[in-house]
Protein backbone atom coordinates (compact mmCIF):
# COMPACT_ATOMS: atom_id res chain seq x y z
CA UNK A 1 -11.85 -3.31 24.23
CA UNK A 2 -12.97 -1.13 21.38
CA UNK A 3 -15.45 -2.18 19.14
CA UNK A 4 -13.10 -2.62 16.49
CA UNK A 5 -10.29 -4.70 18.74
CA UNK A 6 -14.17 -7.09 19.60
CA UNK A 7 -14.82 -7.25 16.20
CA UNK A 8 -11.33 -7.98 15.16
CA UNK A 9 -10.98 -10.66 17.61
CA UNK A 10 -14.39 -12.22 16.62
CA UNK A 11 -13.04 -12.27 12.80
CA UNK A 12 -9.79 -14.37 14.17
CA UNK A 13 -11.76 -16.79 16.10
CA UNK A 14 -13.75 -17.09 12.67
CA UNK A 15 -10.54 -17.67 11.03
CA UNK A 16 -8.95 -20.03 13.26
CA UNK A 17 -12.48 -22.24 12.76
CA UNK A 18 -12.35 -22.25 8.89
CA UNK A 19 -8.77 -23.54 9.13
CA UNK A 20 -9.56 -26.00 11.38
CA UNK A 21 -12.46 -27.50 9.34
CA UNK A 22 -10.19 -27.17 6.03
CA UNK A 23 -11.90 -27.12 3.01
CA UNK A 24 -15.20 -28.30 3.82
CA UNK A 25 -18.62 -26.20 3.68
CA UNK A 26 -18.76 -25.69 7.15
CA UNK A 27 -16.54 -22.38 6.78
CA UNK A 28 -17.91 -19.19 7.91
CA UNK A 29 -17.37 -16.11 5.38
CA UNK A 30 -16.17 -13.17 7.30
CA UNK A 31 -17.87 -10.46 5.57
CA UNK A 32 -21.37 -12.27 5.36
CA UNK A 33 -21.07 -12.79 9.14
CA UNK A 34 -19.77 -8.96 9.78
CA UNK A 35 -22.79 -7.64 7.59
CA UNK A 36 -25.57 -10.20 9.13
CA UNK A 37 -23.98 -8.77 12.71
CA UNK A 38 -24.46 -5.33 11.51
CA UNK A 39 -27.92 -5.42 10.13
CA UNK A 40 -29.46 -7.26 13.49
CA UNK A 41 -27.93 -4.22 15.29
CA UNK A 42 -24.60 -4.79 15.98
CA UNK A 43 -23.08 -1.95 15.13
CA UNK A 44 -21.65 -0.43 18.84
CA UNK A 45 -19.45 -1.41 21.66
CA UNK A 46 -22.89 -1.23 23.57
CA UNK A 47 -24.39 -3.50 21.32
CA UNK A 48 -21.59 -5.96 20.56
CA UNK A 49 -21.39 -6.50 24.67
CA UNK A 50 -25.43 -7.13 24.65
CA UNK A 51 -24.89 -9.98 22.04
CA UNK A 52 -25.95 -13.15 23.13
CA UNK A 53 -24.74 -16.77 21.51
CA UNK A 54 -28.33 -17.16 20.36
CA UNK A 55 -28.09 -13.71 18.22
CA UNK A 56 -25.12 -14.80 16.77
CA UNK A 57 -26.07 -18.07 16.01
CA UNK A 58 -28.58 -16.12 14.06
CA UNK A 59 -25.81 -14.54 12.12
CA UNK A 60 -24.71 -18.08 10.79
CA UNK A 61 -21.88 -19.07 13.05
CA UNK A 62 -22.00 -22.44 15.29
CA UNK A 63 -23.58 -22.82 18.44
CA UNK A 64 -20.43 -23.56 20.48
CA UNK A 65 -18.21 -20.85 18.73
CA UNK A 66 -20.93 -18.51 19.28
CA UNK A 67 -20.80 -19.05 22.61
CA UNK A 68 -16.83 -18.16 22.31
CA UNK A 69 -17.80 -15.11 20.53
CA UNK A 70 -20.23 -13.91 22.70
CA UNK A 71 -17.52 -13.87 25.58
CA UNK A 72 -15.55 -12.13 23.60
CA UNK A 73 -17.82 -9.52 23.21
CA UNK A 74 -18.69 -9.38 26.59
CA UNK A 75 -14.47 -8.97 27.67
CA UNK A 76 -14.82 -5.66 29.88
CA UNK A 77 -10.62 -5.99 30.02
CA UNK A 78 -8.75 -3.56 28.25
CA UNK A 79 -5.88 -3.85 25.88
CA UNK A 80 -2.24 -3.55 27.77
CA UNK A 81 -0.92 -0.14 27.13
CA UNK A 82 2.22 -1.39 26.13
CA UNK A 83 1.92 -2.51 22.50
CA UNK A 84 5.59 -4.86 22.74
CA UNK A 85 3.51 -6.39 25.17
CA UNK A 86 0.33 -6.42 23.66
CA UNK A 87 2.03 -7.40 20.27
CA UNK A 88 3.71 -10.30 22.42
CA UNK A 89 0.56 -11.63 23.82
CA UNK A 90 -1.70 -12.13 20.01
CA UNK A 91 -2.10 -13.92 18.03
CA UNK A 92 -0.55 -14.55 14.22
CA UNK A 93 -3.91 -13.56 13.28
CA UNK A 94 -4.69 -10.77 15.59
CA UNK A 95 -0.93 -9.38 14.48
CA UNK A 96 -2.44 -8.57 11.10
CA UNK A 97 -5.96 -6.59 12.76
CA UNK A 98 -3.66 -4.45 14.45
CA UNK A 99 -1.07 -3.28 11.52
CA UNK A 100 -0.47 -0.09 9.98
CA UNK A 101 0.60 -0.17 6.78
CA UNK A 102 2.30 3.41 7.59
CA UNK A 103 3.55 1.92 11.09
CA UNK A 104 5.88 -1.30 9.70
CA UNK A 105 8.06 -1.02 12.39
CA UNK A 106 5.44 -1.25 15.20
CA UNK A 107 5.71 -4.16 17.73
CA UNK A 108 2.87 -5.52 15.70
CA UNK A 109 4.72 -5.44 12.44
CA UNK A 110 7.84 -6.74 13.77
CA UNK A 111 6.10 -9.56 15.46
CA UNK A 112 4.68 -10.34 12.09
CA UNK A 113 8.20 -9.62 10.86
CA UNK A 114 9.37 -12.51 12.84
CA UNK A 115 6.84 -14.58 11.88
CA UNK A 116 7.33 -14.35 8.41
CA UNK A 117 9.42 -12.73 5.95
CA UNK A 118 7.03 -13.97 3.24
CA UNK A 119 4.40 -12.00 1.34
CA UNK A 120 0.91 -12.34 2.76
CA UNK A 121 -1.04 -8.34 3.18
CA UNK A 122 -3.19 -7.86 1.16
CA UNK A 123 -4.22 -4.48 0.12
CA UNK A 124 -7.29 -3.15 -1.61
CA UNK A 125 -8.23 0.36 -2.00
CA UNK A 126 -5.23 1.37 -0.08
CA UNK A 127 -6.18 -0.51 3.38
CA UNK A 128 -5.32 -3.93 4.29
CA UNK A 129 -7.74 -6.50 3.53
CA UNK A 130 -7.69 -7.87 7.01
CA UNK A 131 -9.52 -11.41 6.46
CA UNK A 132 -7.58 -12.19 3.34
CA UNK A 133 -4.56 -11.15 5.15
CA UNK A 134 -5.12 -13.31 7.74
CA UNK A 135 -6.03 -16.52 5.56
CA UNK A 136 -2.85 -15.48 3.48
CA UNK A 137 -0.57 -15.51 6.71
CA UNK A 138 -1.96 -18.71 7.72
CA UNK A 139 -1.62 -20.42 4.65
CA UNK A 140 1.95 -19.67 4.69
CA UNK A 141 2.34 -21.02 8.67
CA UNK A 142 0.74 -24.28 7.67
CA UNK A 143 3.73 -25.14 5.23
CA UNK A 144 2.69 -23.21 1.94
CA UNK A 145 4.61 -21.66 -0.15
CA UNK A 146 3.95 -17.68 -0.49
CA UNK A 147 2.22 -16.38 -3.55
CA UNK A 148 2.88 -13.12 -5.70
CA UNK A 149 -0.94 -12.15 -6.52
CA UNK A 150 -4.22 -14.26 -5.29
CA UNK A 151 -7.87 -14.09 -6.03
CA UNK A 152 -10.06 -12.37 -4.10
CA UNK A 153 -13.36 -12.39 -4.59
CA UNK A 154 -12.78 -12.59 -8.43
CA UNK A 155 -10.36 -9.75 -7.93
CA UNK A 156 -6.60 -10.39 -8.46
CA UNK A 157 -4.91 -8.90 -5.79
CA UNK A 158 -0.94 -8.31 -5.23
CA UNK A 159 0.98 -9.52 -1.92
CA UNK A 160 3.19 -7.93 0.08
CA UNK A 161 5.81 -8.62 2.52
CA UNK A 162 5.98 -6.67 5.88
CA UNK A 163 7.31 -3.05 4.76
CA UNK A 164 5.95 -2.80 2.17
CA UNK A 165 3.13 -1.02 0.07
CA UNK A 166 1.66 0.06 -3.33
CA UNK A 167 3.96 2.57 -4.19
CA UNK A 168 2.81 6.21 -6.07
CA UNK A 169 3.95 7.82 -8.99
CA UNK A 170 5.22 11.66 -8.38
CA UNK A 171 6.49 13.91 -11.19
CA UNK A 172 10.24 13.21 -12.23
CA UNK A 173 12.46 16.79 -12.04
CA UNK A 174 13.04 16.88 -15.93
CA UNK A 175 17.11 18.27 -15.36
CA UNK A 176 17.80 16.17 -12.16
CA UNK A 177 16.10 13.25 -12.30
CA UNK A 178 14.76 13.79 -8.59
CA UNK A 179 10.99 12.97 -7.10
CA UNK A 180 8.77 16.93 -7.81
CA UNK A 181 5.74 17.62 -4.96
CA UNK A 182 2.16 17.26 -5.37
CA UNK A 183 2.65 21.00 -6.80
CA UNK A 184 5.32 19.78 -9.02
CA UNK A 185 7.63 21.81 -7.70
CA UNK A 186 11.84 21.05 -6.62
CA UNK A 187 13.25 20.60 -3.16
CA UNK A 188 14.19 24.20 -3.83
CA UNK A 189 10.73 25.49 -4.54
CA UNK A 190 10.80 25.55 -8.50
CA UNK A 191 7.81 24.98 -10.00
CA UNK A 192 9.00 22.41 -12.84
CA UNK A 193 5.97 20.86 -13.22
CA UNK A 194 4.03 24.35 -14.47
CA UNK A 195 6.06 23.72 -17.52
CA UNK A 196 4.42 21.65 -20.77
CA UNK A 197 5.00 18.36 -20.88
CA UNK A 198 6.52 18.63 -24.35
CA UNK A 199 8.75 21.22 -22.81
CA UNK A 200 9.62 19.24 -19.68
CA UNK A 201 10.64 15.84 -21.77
CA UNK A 202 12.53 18.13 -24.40
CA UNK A 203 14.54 19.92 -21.60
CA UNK A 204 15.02 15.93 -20.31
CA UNK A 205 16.27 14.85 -23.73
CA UNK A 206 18.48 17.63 -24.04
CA UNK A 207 20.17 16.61 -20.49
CA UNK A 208 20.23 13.18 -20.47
CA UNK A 209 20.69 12.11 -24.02
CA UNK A 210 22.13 14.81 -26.37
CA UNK A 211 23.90 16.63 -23.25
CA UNK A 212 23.22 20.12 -25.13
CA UNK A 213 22.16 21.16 -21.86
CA UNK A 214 25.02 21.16 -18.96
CA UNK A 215 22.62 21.86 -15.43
CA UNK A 216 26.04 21.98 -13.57
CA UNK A 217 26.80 25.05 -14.96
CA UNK A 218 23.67 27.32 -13.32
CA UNK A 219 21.79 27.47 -10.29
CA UNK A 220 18.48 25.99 -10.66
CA UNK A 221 16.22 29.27 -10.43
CA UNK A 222 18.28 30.58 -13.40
CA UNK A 223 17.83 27.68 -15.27
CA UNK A 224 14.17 27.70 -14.98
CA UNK A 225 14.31 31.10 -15.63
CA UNK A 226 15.66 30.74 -18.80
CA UNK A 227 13.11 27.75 -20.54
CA UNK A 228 9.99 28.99 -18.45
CA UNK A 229 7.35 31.06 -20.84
CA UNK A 230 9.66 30.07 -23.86
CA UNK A 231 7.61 27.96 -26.58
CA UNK A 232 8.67 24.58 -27.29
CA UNK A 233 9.32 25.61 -31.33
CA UNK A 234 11.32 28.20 -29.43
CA UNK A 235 13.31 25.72 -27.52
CA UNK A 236 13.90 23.19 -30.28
CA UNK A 237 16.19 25.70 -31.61
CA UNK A 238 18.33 26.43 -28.87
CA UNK A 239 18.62 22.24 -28.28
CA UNK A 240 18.16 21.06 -32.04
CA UNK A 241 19.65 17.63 -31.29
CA UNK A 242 17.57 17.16 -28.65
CA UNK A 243 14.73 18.09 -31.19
CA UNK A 244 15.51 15.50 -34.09
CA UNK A 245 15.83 13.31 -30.87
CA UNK A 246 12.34 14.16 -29.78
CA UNK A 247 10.73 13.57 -32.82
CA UNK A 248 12.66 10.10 -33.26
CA UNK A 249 10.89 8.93 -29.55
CA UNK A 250 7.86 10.49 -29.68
CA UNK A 251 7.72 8.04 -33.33
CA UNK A 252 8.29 5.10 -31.53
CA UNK A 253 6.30 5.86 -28.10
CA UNK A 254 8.93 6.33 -26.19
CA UNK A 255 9.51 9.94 -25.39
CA UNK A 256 9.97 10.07 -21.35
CA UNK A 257 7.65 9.37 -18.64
CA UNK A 258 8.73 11.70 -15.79
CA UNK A 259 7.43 9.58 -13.81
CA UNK A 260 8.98 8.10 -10.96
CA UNK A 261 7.14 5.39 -8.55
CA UNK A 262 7.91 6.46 -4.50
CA UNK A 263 8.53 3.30 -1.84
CA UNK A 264 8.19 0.34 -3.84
CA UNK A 265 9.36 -1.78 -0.89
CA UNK A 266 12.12 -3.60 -3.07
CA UNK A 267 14.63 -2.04 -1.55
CA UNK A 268 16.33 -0.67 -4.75
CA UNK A 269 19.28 1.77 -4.57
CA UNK A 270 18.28 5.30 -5.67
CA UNK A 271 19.70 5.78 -8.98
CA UNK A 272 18.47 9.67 -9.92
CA UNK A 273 20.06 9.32 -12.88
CA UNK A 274 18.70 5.95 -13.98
CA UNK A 275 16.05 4.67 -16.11
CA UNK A 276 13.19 3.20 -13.74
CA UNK A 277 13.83 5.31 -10.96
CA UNK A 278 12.39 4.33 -7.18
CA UNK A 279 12.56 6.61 -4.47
């Protein structure tokens, strides 16, 4: 076992305690226990394995459940190799240790899957919060109902189901509607997003809303050939409805985002040419 998979299982066996003793002040916070663990030394495979029940008592968990943890940090067995199998043999608890957010069809997250189809990960800074995760999931297999958002820490936090993730915004193709790259260019290579804002949600106006603009008829390179270096005053001439139009949004606050949020997990139907767009 890795020193991850040791500490991993310790944190279950922490978990499984504080839901056994319920709500009383015998429960054993994970992090306080992880950091305690870390500052006596505990901070290698090596080190985990040299851990006696005294050391952790030390680290404020109970005498006999130290002596459980110890032996787990002494297990010289390895892992099976096959993760269906390995996935078969954890538990609930373990399940959420070993999922990848970017893996959700893993034997891990389809064990979970089965499990549950209710929210429960939590994620924080864009990894899973294991130990909240893990309460989360357990407070859903004792009978309770799941929960959109919970406190963490004095931190609201969002919950998701199995699949699904914080999604990320990505420029929105101002003519097609369609997710740009990180350089804001097109599937085709044009670079879209070098043009001005302004420019962009006029061209978008002029498209979607006053229809002065007809993408159908040109190839995209010769559209963006024919707005790109061109002034927006210079623009507003050639699409003057789309102008007034502009003006009349950008009044009320509303001019367009171009903006569109990838993998939202809600299984949506891609609607390019939508408002509220999810890819």
């Amino acid at each position: 076992m890795s020193y991850q998979s040791r500490l991993d299982a310790a944190l279950a066996a922490i978990t499984d305690h504080n839901n056994s003793v319920g709500e009383s002040a015998d429960k054993i916070d994970c992090d306080t226990f992880v950091a305690n663990l870390k500052k006596m030394g505990g901070t290698s495979e090596a080190a985990l394995a040299a851990c006696t029940w005294e050391d952790l008592e030390h680290c404020g968990i109970p005498r006999i459940l130290a002596r459980s943890i110890s032996g787990i940090f002494r297990d010289r067995t390895e892992p099976d190799d096959d993760p269906v199998k390995d996935a078969a043999r954890l538990k609930p608890e373990e399940l959420v240790a070993k999922y990848d957010l970017n893996d959700p069809y893993s034997p891990y997250g389809k064990r979970l899957k089965s499990i549950t189809h209710d929210k429960f990960v939590i994620i924080e800074d864009g990894k899973i919060n294991i130990g909240a995760s893990q309460k989360e999931l357990r407070r859903i297999m004792d009978g309770f109902a799941s929960r959109d958002q919970i406190n963490v820490k004095g931190q609201v936090l969002k919950t998701y189901r199995i699949g699904e993730k914080p999604g990320r915004c990505v420029g929105e193709h101002c003519i097609y509607g369609t997710p740009l790259d990180e350089d804001g260019c097109s599937d085709k290579g044009v670079a879209w997003g070098s043009l001005s804002l302004p420019v962009q949600q006029l061209l978008n106006i002029a498209v979607f809303d006053t229809k002065e603009l007809q993408p159908n008829r040109y190839e995209e390179f010769d559209l963006f050939d024919m707005v790109s270096g061109k002034e927006f005053n210079h623009l507003a001439l050639r699409y003057p409805k789309a102008a007034v139009k502009f003006q009349e949004l950008e009044n009320l606050g509303d001019l367009p985002r171009l903006a569109i949020q990838m993998g939202n997990g809600n299984n949506e139907p891609n609607n390019p040419f939508g408002k509220n767009r999810t890819y």
